[in-house]
C-alpha atoms as a PDB file:
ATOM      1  CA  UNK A   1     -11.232  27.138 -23.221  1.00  0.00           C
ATOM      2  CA  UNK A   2     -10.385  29.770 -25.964  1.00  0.00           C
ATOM      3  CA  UNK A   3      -8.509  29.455 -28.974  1.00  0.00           C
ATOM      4  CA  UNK A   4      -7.583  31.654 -31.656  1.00  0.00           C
ATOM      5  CA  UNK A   5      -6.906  30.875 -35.075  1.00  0.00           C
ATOM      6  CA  UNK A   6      -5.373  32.245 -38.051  1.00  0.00           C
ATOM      7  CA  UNK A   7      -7.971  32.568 -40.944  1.00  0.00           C
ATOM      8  CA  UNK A   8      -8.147  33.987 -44.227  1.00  0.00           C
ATOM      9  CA  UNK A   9     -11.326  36.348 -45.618  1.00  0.00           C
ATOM     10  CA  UNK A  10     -11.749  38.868 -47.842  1.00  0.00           C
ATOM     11  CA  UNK A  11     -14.123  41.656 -46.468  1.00  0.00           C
ATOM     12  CA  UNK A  12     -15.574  42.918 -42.880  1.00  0.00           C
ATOM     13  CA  UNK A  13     -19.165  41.541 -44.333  1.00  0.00           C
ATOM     14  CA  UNK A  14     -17.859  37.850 -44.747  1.00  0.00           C
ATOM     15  CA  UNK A  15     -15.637  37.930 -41.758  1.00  0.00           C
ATOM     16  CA  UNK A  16     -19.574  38.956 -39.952  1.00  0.00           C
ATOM     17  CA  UNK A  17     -20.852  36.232 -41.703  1.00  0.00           C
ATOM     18  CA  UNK A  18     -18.382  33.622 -40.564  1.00  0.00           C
ATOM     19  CA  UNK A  19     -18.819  35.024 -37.299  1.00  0.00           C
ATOM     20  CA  UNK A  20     -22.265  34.373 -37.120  1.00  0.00           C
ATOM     21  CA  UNK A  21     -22.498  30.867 -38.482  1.00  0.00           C
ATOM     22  CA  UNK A  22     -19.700  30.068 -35.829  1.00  0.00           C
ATOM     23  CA  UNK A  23     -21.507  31.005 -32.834  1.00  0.00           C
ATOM     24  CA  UNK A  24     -24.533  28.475 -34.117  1.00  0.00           C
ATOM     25  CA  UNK A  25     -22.617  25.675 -33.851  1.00  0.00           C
ATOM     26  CA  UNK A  26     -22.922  22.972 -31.061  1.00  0.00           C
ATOM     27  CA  UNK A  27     -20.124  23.542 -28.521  1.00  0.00           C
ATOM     28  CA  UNK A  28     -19.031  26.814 -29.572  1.00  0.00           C
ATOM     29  CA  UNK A  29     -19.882  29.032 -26.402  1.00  0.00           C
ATOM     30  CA  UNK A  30     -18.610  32.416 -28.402  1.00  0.00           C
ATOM     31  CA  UNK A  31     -16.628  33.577 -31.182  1.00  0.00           C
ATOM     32  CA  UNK A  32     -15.186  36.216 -33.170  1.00  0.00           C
ATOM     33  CA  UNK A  33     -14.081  36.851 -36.502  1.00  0.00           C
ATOM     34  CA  UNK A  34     -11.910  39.800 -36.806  1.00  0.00           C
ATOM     35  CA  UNK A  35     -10.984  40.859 -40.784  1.00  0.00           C
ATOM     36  CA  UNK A  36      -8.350  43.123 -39.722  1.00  0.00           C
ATOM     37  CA  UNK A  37      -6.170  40.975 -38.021  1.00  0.00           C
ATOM     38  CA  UNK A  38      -7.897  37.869 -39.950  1.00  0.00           C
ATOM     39  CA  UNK A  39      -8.059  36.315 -37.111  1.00  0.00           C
ATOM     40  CA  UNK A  40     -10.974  34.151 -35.385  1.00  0.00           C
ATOM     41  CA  UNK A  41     -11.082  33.561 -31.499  1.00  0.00           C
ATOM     42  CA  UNK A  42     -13.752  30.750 -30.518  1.00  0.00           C
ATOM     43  CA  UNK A  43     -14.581  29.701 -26.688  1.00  0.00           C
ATOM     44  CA  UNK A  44     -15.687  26.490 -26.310  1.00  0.00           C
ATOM     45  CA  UNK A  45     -18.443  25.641 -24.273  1.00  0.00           C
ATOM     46  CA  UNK A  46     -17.701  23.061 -21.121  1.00  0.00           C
ATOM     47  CA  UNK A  47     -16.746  19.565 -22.440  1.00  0.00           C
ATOM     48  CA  UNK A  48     -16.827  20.675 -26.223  1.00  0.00           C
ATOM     49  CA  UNK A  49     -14.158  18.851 -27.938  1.00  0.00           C
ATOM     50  CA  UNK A  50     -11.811  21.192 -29.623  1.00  0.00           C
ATOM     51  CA  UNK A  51     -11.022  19.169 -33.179  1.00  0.00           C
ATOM     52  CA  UNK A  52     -15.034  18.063 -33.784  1.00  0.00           C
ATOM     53  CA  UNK A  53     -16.124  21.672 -33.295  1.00  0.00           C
ATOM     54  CA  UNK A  54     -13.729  23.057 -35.345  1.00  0.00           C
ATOM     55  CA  UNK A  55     -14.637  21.002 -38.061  1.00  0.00           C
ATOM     56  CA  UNK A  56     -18.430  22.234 -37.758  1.00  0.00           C
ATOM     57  CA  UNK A  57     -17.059  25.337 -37.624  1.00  0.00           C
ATOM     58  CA  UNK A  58     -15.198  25.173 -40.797  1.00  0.00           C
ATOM     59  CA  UNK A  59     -18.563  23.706 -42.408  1.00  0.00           C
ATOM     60  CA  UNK A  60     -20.265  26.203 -40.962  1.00  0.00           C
ATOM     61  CA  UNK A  61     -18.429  29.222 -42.263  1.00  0.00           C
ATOM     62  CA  UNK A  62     -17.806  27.805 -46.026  1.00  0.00           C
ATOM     63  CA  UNK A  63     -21.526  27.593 -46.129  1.00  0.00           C
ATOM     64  CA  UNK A  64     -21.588  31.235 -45.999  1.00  0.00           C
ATOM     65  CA  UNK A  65     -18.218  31.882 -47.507  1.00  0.00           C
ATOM     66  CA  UNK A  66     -17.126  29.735 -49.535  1.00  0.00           C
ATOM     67  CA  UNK A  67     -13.794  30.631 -50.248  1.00  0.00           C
ATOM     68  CA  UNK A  68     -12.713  31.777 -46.447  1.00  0.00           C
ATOM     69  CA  UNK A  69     -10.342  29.807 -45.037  1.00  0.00           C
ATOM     70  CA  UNK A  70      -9.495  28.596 -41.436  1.00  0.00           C
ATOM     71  CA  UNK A  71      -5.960  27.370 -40.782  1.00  0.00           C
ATOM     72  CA  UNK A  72      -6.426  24.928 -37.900  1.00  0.00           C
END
């Protein structure tokens, strides 16, 4: 399943960084992080649970950008 999801960064570099740190997480089968449209597009992997990844993923990416923000 793939979801997209309005976010809010501040350069290409952080947006890359997010992206990154995204497609670590458990149940995250691929992702990207676009800053022009500042938008993120994640594809779970096969009996992921949407709302427990997403919260790793917003862990994830305030790790390495601290004040990005994902509107879920």
């Amino acid at each position: 399943m793939k979801k997209t999801y309005k976010i809010e960064v501040d350069c290409a570099a952080c947006a890359l960084k997010m992206e990154d740190a995204a497609k670590k997480v458990t149940g995250v089968a691929d992702a990207a992080v676009s800053f022009m449209t500042q938008k993120m597009k994640i594809e779970f992997a096969e009996g992921a649970q949407e709302q427990a990844v997403m919260e790793q993923v917003v862990k994830a990416c305030k790790k390495v950008e601290s004040d990005c923000e994902i509107f879920l």
